[in-house]
N, C-alpha and C. Protein backbone atom coordinates (compact mmCIF):
# COMPACT_ATOMS: atom_id res chain seq x y z
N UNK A 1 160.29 219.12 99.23
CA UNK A 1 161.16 218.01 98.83
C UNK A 1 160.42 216.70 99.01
N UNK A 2 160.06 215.98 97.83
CA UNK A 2 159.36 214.55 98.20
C UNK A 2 160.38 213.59 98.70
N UNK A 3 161.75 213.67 98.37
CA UNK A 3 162.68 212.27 99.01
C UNK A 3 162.28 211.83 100.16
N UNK A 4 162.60 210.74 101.08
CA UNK A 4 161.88 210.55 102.23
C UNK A 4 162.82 209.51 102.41
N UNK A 5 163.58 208.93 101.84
CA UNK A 5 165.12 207.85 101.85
C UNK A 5 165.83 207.79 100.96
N UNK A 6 166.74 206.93 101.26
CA UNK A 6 167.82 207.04 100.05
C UNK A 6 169.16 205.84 100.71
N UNK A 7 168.73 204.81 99.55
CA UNK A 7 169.38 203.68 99.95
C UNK A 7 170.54 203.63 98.86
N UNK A 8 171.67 202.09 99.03
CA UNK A 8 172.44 202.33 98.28
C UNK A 8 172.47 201.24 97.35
N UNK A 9 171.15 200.40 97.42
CA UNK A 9 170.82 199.48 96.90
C UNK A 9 169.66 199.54 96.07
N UNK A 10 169.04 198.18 95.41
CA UNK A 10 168.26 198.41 94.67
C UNK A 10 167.65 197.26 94.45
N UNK A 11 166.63 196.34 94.73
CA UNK A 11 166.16 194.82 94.89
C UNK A 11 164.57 195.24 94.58
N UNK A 12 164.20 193.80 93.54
CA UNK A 12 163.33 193.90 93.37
C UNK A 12 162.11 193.62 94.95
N UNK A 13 162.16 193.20 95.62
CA UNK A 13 161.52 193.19 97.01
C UNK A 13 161.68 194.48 97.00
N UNK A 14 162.72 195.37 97.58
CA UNK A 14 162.27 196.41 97.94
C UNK A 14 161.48 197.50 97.41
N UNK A 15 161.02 196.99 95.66
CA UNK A 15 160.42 198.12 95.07
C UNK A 15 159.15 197.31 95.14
N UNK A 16 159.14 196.28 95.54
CA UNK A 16 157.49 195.72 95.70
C UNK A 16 156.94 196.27 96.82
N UNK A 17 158.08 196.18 98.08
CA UNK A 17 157.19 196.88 99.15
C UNK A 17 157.10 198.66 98.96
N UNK A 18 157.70 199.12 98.02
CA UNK A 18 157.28 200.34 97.71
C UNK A 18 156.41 201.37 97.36
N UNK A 19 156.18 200.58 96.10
CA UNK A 19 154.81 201.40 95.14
C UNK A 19 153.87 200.97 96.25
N UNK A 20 153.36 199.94 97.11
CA UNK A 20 152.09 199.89 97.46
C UNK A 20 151.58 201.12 98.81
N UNK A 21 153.28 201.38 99.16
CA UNK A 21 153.14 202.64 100.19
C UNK A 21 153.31 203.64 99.67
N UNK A 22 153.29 203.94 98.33
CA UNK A 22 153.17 205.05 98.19
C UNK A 22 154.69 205.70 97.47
N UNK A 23 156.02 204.92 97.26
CA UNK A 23 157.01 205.19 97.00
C UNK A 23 157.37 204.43 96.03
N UNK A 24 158.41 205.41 95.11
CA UNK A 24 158.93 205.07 94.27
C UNK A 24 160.62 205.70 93.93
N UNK A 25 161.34 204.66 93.34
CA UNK A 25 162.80 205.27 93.31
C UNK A 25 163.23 205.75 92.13
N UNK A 26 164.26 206.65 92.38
CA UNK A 26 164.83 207.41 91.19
C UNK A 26 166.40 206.82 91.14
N UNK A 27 167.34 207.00 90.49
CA UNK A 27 168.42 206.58 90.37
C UNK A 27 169.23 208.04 90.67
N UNK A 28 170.34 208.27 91.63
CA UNK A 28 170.75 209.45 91.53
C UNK A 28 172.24 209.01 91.15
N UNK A 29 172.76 209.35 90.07
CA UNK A 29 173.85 208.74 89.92
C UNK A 29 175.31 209.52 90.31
N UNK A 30 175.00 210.90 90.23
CA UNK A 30 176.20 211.26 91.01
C UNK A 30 176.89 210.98 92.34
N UNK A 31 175.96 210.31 93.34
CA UNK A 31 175.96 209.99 94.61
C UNK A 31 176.09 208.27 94.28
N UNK A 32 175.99 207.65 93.40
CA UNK A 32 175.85 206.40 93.54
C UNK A 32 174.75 205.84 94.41
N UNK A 33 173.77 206.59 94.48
CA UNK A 33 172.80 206.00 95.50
C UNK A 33 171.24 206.00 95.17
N UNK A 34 170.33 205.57 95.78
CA UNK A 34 169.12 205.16 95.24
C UNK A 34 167.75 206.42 95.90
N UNK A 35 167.19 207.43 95.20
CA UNK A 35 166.69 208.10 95.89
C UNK A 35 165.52 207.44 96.12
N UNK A 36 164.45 207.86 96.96
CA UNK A 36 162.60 207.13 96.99
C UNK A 36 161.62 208.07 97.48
N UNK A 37 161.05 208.35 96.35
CA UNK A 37 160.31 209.79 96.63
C UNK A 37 158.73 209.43 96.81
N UNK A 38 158.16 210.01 97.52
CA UNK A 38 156.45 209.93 97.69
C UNK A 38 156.28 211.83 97.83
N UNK A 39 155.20 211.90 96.79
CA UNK A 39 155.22 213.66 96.32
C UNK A 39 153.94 213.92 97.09
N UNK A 40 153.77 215.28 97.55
CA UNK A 40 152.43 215.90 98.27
C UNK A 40 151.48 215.81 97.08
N UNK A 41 151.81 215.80 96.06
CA UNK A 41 150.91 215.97 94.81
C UNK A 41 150.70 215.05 93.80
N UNK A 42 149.77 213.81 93.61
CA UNK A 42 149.60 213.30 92.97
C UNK A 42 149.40 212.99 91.59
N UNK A 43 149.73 212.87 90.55
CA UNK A 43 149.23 212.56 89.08
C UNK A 43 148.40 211.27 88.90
N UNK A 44 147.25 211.47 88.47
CA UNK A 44 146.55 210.43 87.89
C UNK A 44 146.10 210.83 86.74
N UNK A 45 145.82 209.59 86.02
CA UNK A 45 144.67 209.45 84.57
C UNK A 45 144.02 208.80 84.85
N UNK A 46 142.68 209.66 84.59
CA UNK A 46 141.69 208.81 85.27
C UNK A 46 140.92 207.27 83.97
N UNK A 47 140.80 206.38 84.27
CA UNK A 47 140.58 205.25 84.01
C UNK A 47 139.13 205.15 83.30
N UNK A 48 138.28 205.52 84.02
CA UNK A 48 136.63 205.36 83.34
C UNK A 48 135.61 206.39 82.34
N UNK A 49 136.92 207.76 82.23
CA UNK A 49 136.60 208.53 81.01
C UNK A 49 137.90 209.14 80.01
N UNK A 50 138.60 208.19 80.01
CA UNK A 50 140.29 208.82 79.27
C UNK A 50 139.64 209.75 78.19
N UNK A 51 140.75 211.10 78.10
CA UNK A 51 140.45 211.58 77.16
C UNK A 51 141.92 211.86 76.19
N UNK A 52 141.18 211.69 74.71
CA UNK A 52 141.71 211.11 73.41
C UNK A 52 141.91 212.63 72.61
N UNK A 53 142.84 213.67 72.75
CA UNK A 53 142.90 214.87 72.09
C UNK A 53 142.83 213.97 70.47
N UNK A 54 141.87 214.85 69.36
CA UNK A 54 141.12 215.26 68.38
C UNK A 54 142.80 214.71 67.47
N UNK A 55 143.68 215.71 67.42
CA UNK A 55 144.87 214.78 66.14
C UNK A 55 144.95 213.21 66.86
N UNK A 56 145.32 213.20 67.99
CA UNK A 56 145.62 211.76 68.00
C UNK A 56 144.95 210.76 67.98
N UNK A 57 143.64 211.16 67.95
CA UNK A 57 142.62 210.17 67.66
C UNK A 57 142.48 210.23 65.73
N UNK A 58 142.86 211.28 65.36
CA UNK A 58 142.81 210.67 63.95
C UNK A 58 143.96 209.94 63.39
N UNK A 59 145.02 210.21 64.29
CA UNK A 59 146.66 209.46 64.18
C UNK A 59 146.25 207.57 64.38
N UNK A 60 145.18 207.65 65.30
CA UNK A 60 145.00 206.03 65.41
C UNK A 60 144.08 205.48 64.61
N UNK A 61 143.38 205.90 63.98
CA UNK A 61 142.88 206.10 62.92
C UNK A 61 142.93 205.75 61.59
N UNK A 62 144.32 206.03 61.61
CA UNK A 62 144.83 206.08 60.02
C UNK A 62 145.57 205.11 60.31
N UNK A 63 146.17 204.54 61.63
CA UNK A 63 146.80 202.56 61.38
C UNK A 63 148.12 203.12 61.17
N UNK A 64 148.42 204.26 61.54
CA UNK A 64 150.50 204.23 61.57
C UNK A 64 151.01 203.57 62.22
N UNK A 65 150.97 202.79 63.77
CA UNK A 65 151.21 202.29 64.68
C UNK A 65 150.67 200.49 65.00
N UNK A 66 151.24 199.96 65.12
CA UNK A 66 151.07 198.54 65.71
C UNK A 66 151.46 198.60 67.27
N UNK A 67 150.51 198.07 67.70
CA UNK A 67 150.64 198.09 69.39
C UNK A 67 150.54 196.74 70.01
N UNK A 68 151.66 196.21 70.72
CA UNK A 68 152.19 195.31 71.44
C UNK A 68 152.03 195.53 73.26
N UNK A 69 151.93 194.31 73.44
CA UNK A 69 152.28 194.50 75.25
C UNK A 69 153.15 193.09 75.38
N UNK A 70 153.99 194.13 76.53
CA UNK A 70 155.40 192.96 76.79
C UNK A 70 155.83 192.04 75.70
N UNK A 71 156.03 192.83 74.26
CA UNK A 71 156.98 191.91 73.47
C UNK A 71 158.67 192.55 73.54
N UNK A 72 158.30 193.58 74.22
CA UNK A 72 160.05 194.18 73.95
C UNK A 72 159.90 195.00 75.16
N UNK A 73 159.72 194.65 76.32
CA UNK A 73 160.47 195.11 77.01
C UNK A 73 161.45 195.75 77.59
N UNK A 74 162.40 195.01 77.23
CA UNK A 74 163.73 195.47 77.82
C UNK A 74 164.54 196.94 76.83
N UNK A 75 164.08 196.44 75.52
CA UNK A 75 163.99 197.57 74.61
C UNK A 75 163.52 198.68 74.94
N UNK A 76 162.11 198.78 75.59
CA UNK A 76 161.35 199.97 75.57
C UNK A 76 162.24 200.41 76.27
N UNK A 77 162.87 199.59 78.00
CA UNK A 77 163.57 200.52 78.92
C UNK A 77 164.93 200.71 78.24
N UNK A 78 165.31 200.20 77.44
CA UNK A 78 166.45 200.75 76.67
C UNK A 78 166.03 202.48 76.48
N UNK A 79 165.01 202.12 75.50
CA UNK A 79 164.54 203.84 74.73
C UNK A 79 164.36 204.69 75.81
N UNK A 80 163.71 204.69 77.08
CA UNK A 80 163.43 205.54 77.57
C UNK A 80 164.51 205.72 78.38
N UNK A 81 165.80 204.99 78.68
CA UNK A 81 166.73 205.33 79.19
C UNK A 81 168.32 206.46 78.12
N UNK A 82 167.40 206.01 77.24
CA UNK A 82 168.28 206.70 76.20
C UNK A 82 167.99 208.39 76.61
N UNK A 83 167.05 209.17 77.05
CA UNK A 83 166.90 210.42 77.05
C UNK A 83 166.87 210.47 78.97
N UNK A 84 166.92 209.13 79.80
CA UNK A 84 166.82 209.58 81.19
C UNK A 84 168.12 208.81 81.82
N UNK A 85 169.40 208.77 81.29
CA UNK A 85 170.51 207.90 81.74
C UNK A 85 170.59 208.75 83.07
N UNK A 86 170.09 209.39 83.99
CA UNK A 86 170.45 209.46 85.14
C UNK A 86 169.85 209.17 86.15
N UNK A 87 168.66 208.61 85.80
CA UNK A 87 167.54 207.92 87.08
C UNK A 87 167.45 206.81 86.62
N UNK A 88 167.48 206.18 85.08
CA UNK A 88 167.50 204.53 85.00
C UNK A 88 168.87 204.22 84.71
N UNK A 89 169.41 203.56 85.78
CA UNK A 89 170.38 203.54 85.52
C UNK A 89 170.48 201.77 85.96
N UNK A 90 172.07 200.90 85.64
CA UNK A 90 171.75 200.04 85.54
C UNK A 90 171.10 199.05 86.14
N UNK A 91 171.11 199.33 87.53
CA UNK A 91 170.10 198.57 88.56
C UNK A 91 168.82 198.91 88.15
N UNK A 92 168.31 199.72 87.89
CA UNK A 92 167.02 199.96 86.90
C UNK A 92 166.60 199.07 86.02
N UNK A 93 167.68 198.81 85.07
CA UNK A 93 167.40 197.61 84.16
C UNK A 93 167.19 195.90 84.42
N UNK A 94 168.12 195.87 85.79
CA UNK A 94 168.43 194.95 86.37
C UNK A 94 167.19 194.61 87.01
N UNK A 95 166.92 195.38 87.75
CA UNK A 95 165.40 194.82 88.89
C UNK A 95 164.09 194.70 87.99
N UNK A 96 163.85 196.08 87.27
CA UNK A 96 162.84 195.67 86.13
C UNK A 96 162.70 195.25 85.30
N UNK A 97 163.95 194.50 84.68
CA UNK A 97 163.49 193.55 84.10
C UNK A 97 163.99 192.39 84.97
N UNK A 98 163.84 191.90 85.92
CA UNK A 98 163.54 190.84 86.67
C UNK A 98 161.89 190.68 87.29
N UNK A 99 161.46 192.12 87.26
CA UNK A 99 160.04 192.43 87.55
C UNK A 99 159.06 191.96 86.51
N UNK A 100 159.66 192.07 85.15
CA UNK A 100 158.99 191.64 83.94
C UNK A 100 158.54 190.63 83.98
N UNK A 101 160.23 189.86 84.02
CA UNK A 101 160.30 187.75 84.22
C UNK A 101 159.18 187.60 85.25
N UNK A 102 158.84 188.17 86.09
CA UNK A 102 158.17 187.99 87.38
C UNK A 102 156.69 187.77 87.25
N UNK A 103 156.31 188.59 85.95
CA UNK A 103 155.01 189.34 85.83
C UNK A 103 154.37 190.46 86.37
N UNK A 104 155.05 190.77 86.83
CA UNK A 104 154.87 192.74 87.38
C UNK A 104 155.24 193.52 87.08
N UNK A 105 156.21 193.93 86.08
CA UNK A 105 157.07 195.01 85.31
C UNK A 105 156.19 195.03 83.57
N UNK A 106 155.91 195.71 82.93
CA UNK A 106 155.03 195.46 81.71
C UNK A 106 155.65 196.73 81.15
N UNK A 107 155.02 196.32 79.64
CA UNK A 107 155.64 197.25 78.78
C UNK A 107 154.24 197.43 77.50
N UNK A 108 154.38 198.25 76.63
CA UNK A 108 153.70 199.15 75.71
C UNK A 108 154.68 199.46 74.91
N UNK A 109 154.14 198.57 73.80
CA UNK A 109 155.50 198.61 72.76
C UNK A 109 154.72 199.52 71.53
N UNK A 110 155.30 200.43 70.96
CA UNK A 110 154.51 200.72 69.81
C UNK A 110 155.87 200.41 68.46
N UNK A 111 154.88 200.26 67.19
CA UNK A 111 156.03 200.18 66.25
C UNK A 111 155.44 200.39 64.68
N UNK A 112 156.37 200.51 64.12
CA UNK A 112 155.89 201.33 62.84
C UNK A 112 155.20 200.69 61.65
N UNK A 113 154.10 200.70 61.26
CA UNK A 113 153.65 199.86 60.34
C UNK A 113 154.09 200.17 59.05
N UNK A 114 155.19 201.28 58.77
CA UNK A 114 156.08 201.44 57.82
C UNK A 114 157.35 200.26 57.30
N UNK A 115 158.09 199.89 58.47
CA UNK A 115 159.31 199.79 58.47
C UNK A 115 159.38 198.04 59.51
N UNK A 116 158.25 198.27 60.49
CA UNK A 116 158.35 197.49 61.57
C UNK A 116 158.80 197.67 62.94
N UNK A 117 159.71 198.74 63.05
CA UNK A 117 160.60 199.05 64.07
C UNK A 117 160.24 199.28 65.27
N UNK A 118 160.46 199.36 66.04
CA UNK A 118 160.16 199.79 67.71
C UNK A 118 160.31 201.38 67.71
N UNK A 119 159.21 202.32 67.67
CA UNK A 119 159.28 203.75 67.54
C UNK A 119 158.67 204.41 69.08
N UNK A 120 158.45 203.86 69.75
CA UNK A 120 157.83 204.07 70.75
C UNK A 120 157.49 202.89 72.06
N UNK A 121 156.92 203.28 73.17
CA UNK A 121 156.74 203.06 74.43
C UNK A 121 156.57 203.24 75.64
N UNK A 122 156.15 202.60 76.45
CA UNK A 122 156.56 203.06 77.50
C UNK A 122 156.19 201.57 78.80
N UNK A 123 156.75 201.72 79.97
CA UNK A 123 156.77 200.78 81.06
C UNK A 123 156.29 200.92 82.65
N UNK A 124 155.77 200.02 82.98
CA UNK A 124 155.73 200.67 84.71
C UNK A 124 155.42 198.87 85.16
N UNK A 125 154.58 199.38 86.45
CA UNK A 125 154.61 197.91 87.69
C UNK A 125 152.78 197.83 87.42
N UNK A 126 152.50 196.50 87.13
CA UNK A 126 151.07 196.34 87.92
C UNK A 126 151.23 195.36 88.93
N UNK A 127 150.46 196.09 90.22
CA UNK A 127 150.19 195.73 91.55
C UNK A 127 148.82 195.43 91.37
N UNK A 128 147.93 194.53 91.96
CA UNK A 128 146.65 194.40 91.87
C UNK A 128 146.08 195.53 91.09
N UNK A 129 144.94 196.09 91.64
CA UNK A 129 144.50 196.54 90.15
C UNK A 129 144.50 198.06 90.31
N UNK A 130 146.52 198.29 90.40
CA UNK A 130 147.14 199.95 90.01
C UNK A 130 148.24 199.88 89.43
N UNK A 131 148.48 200.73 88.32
CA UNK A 131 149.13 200.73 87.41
C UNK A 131 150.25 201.79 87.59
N UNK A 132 151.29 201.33 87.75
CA UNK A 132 152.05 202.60 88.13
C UNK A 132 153.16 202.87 86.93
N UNK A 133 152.75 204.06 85.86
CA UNK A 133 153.53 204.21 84.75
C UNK A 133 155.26 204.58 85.37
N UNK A 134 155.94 204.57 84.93
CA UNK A 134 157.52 205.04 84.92
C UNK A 134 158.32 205.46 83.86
N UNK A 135 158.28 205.59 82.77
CA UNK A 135 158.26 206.55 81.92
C UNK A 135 157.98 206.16 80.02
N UNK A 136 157.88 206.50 79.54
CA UNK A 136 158.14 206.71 77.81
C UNK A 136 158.83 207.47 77.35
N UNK A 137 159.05 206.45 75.75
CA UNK A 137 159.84 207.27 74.82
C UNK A 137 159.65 207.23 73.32
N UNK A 138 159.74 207.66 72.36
CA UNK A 138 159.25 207.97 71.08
C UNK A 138 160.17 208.40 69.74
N UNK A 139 160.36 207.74 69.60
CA UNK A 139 161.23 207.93 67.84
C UNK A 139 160.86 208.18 66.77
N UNK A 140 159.12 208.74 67.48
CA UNK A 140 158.35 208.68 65.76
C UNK A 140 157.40 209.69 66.38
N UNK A 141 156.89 210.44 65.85
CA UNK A 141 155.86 211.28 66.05
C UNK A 141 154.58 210.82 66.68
N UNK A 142 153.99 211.41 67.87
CA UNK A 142 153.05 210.49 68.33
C UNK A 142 152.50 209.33 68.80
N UNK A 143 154.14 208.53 68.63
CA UNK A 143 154.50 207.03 69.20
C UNK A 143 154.19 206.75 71.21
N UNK A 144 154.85 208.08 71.45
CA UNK A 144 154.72 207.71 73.28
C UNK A 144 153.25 207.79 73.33
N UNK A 145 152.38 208.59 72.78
CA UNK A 145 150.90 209.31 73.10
C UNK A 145 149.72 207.90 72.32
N UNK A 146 150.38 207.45 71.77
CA UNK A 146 149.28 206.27 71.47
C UNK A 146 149.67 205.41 71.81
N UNK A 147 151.02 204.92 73.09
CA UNK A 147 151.41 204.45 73.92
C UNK A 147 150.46 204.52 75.14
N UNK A 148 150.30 205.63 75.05
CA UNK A 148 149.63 205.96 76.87
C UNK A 148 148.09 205.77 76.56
N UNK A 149 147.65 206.26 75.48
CA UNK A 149 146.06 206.24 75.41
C UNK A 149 145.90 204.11 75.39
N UNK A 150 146.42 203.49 75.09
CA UNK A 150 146.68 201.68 74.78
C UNK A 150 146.75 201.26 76.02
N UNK A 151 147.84 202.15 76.79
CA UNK A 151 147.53 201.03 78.34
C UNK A 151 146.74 201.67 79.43
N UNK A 152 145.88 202.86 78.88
CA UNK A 152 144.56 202.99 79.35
C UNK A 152 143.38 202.12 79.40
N UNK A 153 143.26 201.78 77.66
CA UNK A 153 142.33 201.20 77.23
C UNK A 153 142.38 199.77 77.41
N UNK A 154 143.96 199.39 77.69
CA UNK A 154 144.08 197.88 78.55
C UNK A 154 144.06 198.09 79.78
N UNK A 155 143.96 198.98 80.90
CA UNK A 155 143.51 198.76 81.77
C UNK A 155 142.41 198.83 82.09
N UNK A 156 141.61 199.80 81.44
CA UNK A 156 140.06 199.89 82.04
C UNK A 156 139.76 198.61 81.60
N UNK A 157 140.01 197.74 80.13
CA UNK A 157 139.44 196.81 79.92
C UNK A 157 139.83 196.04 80.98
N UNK A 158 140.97 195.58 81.86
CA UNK A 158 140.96 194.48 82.32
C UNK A 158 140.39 194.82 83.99
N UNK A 159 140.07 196.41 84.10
CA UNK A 159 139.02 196.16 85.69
C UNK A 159 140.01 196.72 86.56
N UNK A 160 141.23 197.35 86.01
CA UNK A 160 142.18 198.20 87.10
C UNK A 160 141.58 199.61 87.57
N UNK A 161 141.90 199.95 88.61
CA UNK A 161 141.27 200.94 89.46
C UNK A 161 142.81 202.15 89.20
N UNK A 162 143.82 202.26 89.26
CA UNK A 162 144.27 203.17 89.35
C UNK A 162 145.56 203.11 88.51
N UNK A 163 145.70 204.52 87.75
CA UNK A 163 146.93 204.57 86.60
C UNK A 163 147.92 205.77 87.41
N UNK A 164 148.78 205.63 87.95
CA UNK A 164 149.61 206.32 88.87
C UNK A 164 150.70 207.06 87.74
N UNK A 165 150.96 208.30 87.83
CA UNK A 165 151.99 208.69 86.29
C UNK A 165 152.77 209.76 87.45
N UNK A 166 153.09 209.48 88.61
CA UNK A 166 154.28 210.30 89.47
C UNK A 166 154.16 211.87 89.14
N UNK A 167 154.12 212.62 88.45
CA UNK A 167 153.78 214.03 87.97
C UNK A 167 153.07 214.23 86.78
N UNK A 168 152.11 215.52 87.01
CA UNK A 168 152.01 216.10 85.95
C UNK A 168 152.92 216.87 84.93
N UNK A 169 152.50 216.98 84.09
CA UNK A 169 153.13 217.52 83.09
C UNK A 169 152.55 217.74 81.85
N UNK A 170 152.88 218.84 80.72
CA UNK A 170 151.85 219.12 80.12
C UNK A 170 151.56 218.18 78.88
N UNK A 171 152.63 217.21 78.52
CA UNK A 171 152.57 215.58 77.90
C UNK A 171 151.16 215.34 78.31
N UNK A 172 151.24 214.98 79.57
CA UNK A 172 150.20 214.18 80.29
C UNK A 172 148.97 215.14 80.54
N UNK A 173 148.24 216.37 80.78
CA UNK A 173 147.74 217.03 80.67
C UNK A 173 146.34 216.68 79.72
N UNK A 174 146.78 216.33 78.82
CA UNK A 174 145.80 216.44 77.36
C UNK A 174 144.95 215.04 77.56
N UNK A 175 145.79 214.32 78.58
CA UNK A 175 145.06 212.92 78.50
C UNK A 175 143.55 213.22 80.09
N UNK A 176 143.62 214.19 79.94
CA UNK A 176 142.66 214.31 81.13
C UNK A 176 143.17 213.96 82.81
N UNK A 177 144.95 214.12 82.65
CA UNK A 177 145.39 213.86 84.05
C UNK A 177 144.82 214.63 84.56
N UNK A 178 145.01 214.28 86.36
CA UNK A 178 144.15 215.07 87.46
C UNK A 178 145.47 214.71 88.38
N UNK A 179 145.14 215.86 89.44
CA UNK A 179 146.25 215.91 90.44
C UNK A 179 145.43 215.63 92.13
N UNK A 180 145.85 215.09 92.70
CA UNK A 180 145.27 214.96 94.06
C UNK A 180 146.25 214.87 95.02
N UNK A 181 145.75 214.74 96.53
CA UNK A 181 146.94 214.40 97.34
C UNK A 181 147.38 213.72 98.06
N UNK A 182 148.56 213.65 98.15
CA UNK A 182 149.16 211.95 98.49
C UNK A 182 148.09 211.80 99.47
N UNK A 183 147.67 212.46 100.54
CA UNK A 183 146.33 211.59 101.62
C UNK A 183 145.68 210.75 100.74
N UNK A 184 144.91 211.18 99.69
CA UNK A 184 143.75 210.83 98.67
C UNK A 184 144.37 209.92 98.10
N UNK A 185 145.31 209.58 97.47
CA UNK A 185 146.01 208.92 96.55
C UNK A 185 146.41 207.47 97.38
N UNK A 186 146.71 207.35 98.41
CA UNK A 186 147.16 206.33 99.39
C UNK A 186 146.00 205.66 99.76
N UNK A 187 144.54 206.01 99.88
CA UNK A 187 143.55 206.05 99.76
C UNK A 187 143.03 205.33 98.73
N UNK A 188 143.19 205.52 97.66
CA UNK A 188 142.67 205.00 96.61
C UNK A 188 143.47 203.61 96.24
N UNK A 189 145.04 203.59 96.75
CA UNK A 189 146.10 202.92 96.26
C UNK A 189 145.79 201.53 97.16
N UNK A 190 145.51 201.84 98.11
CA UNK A 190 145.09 200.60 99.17
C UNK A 190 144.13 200.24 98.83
N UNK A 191 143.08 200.67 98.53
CA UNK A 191 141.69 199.64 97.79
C UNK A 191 142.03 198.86 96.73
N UNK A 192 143.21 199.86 95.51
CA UNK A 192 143.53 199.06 94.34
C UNK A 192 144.21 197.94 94.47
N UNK A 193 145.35 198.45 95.72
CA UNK A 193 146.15 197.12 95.27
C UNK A 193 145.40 195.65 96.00
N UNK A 194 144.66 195.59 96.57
CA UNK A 194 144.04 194.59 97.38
C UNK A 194 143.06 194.19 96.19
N UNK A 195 142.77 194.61 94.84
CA UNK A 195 141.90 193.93 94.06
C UNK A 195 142.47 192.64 93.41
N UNK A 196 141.80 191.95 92.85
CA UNK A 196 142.31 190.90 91.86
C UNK A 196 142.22 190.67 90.23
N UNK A 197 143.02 191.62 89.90
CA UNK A 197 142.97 191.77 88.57
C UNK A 197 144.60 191.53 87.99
N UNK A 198 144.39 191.14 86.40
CA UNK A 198 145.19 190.33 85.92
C UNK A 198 145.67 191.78 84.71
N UNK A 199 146.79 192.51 84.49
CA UNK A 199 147.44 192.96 83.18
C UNK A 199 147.14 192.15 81.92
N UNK A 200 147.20 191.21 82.07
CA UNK A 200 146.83 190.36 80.83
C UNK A 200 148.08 189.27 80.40
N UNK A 201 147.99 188.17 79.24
CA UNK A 201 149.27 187.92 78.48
C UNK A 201 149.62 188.73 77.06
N UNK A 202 150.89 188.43 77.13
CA UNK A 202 151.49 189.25 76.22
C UNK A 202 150.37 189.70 75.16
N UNK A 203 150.38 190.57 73.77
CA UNK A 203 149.35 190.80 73.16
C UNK A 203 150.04 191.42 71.89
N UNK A 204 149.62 191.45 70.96
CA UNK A 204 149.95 191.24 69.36
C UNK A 204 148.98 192.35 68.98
N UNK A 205 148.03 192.53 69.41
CA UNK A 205 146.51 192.93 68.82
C UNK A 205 147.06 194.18 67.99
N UNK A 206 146.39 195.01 66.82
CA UNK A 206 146.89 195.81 66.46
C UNK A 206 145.86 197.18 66.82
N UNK A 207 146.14 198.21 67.56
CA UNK A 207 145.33 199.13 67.56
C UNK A 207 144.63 200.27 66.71
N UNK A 208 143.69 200.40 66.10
CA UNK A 208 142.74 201.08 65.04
C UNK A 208 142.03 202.08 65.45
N UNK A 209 141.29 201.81 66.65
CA UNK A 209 140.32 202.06 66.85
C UNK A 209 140.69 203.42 67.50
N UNK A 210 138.90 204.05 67.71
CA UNK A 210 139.01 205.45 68.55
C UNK A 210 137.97 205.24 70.01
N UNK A 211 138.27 205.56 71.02
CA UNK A 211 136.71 205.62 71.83
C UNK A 211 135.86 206.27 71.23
């Protein structure tokens, strides 16, 4: 069992002093209460060789997707609450996007160079230089996955040390996740967050390219 507390509240302070120890909260809504889990088993993507599975690198390729950071926010956590209404729940929306206003809550907007629309995303916290994802969502084929490969390639560019994704899973798998353990991971998390690195400002840029 990773839980380790369980409050009945939910403040952006308290999720700052969180992620840097190692914790993060879930929303349990039948209980009305706030779970905070730190797992024996780590998920990472690693940062200085991401790997780009063969369709989705020809998916970016071909320019279906326009890729944004922090223009829609609150949207993305809309979408991804649309398939997880029982861990983001509304204090969820409430603190992270106060985390946003803050400059620590960020988002990965993807959208359709068909139509325009918001088809994809996903959101998490940057702490000095670790990235802690919290989830995605996708309305379009391949929308979350050239989500995740984008705020790779914005983090290695901007000099972040660690992309934190709470579990594996076989989504995440293909991107060259690795699993380690919370010892190792707490380890790595304390060097990161003590760096000085910047997420960036918002960004328009449109993504094409392949590594």
């Amino acid at each position: 069992m990773d839980v380790v507390a369980i409050s009945r509240e939910l403040t952006a302070e308290m999720v700052l002093d969180a992620y840097p120890r190692g914790l993060f909260p879930m929303a349990y809504v039948e209980g009305d209460a706030i779970t905070w889990h730190r797992p024996k088993v780590r998920a990472l993507i690693p940062l200085e060789a991401p790997h780009v599975p063969r369709r989705l690198a020809r998916t970016l390729r071909q320019g279906k997707f326009e890729v944004t950071f922090d223009v829609a926010f609150r949207e993305v956590m809309k979408g991804c609450a649309a398939s997880r209404p029982v861990w983001i729940s509304d204090d969820f929306h409430r603190v992270y996007g106060e985390l946003h206003d803050r400059g620590v809550a960020h988002s990965v907007d993807v959208w359709s160079m068909d139509d325009g629309e918001l088809v994809g995303g996903l959101y998490g916290l940057a702490i000095g230089g670790a990235f802690f994802a919290e989830s995605k969502f996708h309305r379009a084929t391949d929308a979350s996955k050239v989500a995740v490969v984008s705020l790779v390639r914005r983090l290695a560019e901007r000099g972040f040390a660690v992309l934190e994704v709470q579990y594996l899973t076989d989504h995440l798998k293909q991107f060259g996740t690795i699993e380690t353990s919370n010892r190792d991971y707490l380890g790595r998390l304390r060097k990161a967050v003590a760096m000085t690195v910047s997420f960036g400002p918002p960004s328009s840029r449109i993504n094409r390219t392949v590594p």
